[in-house]
Protein backbone atom coordinates (compact mmCIF):
# COMPACT_ATOMS: atom_id res chain seq x y z
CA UNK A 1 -63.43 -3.36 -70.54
CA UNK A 2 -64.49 0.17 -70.38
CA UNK A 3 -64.76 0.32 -66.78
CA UNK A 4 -61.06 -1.25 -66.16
CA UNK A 5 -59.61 1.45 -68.68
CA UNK A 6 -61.31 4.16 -66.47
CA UNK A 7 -60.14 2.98 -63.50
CA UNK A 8 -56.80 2.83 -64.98
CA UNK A 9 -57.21 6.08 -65.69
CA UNK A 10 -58.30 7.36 -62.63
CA UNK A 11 -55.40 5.39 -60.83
CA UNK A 12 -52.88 7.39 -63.45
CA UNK A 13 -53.95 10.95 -62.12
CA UNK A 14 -54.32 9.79 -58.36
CA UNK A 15 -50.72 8.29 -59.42
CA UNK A 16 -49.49 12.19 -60.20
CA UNK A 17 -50.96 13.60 -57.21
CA UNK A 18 -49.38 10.79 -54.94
CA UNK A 19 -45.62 11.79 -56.64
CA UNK A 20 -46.50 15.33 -55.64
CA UNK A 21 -46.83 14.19 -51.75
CA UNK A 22 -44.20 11.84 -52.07
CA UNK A 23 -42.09 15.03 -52.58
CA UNK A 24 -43.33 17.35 -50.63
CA UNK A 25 -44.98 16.05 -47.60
CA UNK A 26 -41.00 14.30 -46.81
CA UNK A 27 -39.83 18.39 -46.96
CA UNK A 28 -42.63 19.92 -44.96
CA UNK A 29 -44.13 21.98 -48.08
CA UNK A 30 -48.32 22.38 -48.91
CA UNK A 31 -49.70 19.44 -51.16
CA UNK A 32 -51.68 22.57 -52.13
CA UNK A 33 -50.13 25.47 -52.37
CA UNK A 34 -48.48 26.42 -54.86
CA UNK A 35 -51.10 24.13 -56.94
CA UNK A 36 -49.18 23.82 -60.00
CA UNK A 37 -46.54 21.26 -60.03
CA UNK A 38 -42.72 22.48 -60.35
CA UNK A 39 -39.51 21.00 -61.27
CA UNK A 40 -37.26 20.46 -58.09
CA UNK A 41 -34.29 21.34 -60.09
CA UNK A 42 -34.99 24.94 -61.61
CA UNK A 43 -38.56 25.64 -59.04
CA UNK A 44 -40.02 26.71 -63.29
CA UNK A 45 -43.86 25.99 -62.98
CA UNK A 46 -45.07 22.88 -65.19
CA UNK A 47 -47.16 23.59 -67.90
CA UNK A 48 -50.26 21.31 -67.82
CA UNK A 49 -48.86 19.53 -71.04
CA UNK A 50 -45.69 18.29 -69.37
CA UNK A 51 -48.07 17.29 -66.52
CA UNK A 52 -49.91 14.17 -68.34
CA UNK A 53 -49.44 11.22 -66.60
CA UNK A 54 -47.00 8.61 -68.25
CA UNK A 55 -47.60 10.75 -71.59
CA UNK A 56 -45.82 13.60 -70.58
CA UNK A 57 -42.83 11.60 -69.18
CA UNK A 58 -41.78 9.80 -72.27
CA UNK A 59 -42.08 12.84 -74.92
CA UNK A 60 -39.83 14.43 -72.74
CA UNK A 61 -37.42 11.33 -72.42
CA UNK A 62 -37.92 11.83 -68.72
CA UNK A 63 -36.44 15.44 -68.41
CA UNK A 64 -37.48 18.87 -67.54
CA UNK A 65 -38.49 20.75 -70.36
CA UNK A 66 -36.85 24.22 -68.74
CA UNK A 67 -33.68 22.93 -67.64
CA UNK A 68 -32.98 19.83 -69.09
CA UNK A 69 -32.37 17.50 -65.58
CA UNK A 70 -33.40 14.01 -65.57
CA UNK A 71 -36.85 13.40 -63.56
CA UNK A 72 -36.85 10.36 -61.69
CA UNK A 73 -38.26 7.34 -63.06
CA UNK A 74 -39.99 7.03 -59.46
CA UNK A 75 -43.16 9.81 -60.59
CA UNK A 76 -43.21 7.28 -64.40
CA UNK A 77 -43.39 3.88 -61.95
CA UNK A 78 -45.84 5.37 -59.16
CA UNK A 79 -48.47 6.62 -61.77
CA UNK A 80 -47.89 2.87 -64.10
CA UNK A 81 -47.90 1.45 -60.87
CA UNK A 82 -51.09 3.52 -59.10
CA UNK A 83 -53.06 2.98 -62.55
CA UNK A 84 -52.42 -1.03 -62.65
CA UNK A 85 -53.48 -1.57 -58.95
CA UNK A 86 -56.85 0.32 -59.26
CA UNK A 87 -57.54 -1.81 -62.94
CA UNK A 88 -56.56 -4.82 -61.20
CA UNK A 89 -58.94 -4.34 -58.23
CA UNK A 90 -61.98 -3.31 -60.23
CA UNK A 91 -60.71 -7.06 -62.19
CA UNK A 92 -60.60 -8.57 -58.97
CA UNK A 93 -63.46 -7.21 -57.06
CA UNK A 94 -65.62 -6.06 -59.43
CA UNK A 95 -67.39 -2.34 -59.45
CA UNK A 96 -67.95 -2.79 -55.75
CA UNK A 97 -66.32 -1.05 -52.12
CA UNK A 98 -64.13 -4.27 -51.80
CA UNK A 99 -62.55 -2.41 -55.21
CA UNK A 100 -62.49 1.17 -53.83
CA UNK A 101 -61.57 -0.25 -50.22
CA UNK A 102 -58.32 -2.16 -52.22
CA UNK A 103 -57.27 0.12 -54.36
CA UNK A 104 -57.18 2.77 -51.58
CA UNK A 105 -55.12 0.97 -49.73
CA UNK A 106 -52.89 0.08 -52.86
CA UNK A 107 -52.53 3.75 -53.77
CA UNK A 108 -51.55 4.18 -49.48
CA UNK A 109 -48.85 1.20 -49.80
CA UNK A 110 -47.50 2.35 -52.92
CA UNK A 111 -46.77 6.04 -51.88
CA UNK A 112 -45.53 4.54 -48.54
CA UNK A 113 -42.63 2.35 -50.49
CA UNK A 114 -41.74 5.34 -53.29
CA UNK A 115 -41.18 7.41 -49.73
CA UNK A 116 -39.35 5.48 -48.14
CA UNK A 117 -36.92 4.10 -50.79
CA UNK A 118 -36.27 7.66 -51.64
CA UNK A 119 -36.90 9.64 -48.43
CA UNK A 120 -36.26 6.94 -45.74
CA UNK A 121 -39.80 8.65 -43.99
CA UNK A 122 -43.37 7.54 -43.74
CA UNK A 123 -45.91 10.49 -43.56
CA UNK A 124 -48.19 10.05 -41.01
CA UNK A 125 -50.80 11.46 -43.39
CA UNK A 126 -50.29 8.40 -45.17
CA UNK A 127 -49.71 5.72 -42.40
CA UNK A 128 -51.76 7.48 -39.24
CA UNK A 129 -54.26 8.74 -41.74
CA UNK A 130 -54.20 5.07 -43.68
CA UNK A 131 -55.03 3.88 -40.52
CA UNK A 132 -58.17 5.93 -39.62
CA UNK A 133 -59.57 5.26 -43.07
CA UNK A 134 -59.05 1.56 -42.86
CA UNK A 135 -60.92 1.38 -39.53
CA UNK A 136 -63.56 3.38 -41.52
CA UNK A 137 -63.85 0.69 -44.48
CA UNK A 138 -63.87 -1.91 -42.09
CA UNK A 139 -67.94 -1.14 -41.52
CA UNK A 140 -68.49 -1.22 -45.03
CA UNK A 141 -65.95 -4.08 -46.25
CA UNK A 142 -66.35 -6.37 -43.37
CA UNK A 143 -63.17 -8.19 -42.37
CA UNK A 144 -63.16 -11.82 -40.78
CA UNK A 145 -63.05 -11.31 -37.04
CA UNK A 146 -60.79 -13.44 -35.89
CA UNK A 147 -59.30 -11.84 -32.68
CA UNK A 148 -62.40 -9.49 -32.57
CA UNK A 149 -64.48 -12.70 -31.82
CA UNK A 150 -62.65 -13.57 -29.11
CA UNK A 151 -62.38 -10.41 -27.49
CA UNK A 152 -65.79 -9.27 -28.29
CA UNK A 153 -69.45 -9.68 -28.09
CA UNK A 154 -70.97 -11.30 -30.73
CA UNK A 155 -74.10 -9.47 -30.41
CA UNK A 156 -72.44 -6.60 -32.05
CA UNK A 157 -72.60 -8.05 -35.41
CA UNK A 158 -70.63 -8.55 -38.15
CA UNK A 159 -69.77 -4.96 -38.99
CA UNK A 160 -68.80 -3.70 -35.69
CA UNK A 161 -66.93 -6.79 -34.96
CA UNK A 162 -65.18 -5.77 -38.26
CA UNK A 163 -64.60 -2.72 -36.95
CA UNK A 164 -62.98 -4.24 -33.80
CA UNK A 165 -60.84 -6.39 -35.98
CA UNK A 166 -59.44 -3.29 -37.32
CA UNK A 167 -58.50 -1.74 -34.29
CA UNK A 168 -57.31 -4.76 -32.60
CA UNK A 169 -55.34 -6.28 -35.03
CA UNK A 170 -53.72 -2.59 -35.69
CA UNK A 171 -53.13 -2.17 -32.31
CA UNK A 172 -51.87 -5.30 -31.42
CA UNK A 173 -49.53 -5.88 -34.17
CA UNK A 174 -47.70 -2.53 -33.78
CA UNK A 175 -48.12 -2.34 -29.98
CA UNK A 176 -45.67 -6.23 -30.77
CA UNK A 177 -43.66 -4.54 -33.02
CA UNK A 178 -42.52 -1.17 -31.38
CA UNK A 179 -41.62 -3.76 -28.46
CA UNK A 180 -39.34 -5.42 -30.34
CA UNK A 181 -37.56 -2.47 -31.47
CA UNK A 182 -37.73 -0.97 -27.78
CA UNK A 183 -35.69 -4.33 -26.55
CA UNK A 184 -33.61 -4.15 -29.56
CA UNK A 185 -32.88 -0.76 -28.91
CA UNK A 186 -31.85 -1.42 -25.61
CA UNK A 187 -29.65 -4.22 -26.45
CA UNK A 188 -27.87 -3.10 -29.24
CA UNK A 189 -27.82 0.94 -28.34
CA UNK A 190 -29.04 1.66 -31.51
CA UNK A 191 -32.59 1.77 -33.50
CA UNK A 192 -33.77 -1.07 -35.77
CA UNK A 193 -36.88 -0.50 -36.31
CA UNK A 194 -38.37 3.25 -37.01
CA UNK A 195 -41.62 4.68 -35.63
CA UNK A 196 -42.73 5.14 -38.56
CA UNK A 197 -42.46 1.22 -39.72
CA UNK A 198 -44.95 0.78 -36.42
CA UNK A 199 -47.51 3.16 -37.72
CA UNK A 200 -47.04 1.55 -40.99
CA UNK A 201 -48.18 -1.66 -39.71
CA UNK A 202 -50.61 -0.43 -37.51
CA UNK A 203 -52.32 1.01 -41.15
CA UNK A 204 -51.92 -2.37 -42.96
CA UNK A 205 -53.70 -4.08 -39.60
CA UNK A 206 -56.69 -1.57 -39.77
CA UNK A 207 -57.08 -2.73 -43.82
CA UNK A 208 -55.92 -6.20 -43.73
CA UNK A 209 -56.74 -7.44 -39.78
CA UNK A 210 -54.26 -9.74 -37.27
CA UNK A 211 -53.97 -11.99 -39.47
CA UNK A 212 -53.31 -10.58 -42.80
CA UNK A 213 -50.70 -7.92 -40.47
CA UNK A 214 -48.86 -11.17 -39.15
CA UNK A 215 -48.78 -12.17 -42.57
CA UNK A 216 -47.36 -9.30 -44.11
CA UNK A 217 -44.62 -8.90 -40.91
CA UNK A 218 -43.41 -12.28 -41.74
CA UNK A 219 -43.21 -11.92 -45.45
CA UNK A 220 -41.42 -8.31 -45.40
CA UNK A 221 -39.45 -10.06 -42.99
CA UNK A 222 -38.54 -12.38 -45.43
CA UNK A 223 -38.09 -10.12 -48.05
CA UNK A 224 -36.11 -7.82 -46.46
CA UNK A 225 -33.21 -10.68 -45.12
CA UNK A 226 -33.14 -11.95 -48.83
CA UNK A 227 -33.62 -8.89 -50.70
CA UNK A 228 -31.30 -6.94 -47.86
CA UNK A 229 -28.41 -8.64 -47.95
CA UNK A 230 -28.62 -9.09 -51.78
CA UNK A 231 -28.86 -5.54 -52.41
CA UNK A 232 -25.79 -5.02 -49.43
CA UNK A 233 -23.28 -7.12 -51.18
CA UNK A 234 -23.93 -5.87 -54.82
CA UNK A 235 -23.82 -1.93 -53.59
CA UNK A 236 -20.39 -2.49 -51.34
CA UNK A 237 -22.65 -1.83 -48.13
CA UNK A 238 -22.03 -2.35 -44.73
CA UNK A 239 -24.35 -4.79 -43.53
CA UNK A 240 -23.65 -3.74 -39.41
CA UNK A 241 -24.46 -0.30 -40.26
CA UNK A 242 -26.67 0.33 -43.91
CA UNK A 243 -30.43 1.09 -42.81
CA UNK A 244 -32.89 -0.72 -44.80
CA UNK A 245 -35.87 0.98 -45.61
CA UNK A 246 -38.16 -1.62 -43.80
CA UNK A 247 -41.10 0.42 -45.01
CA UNK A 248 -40.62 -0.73 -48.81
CA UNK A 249 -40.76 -4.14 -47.63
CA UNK A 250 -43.96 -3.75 -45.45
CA UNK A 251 -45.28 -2.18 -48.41
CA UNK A 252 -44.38 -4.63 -51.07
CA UNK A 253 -45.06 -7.60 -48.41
CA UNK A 254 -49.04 -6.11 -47.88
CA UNK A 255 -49.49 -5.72 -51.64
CA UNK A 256 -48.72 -9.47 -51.97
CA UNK A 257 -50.87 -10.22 -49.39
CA UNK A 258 -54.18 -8.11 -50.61
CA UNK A 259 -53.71 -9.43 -53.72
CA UNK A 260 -53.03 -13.12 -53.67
CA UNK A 261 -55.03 -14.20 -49.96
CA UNK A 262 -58.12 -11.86 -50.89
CA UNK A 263 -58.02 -11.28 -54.28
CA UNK A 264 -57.89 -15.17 -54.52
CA UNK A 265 -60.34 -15.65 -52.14
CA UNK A 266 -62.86 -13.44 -53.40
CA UNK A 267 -62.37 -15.10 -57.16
CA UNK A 268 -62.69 -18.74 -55.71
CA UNK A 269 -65.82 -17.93 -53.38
């Protein structure tokens, strides 16, 4: 019980960093510098007392101390959010790297979704960089090697074919993916699906493999059409011209994914 309320924990302050990128990084400004966070309305420095995650945000009623604007509820749901997903891993997977590997990419998908909801834009430190770091995990958190087995020599072994799987079912995925949009493109003389929704999958193929990236592509997909045109004809949208942010659906899709084929898998095995 300890260990899940320290994780928790841990997800709650990796939670408050993420909102800080999910700001700035959209805008071009240093994660780092200036190191203290700031309120976007009057630029007043934070003290580190309004800067407790969740805590903070409801004593204040989820307003700026200084000037009184409403702070959106986007930093209270991404720490809540960051903090549940690294709990429910170390529930899932146990203190092991399956549990750091998950709630990596968790933290990844759920900075990825806040961005693109409110930013309509991916940062390639997050989807490029998700990427190289799920190819990395792949050693250590094998995945199973479905396309890498057919493509490669078995006398690897199991990690490197991991490995493989990562790259290959990255690669192929978005390579499939950007070539829709390309012909789409084409066709329609206008874009429908962003660059940054290609690296995006790319990242969820180097964590999750072919198959769990053909998984998640069909489920956002799904979610998306349903959700999409739900969310058109309550707001008075334009369905022939509204962009959806594809991204959020990826996001939420891969989530659903990680947590109900592997999660499940690893509690029934």
């Amino acid at each position: 019980m300890l260990e899940i309320a320290l994780a928790f924990l841990a997800g709650l302050f990796l939670g408050s960093f993420l909102n800080v990128c999910i700001y700035r990084l959209p805008r071009d400004l240093s994660v780092v510098r200036p190191a203290r966070s700031f309120c976007p309305f009057c630029e007043k420095t934070i003290a580190w007392y309004d800067n407790v995650p969740l805590v903070s945000y409801l004593v204040l009623h989820g307003r700026c101390r200084q000037c009184g604007a409403r702070i959106p509820v986007r930093y209270f749901l991404v720490e809540v959010l960051t903090g549940a997903a690294f709990a429910g891993c170390l529930v899932l997977f146990g203190i092991t790297l399956d549990a750091l590997k998950y709630s990596i990419f968790s933290a990844i998908l759920i900075t990825l979704i806040a961005a693109d909801i409110e930013e309509r834009i991916l940062p390639d430190e997050f989807t490029l960089g998700g990427a190289v770091i799920g190819v990395i995990l792949a050693y250590f958190v094998p995945l199973p090697p479905n396309l890498a087995h057919i493509l490669l020599p078995l006398r690897l072994g199991q990690r490197w074919l991991s490995v493989g799987e990562a790259v290959l079912g990255g690669s192929l995925i978005s390579l499939c993916i950007w070539l829709v949009g390309w012909v789409y493109q084409k066709v329609r003389h206008r874009e429908g699906l962003g660059f940054g929704d290609v690296k995006m999958i790319a990242m969820i193929g180097a964590f999750l493999g072919l198959q769990g990236a053909l998984l998640t592509l069909i489920a956002a997909s799904l979610f998306g059409a349903i959700g999409g045109l739900i969310f058109i004809f309550f707001a008075g949208k334009d369905a022939s011209t509204y962009e959806l942010p594809f991204g959020s659906f990826l996001g939420m899709a891969a989530l659903a994914i990680a947590i109900v084929a592997i999660g499940g898998f690893h509690l029934g095995g």
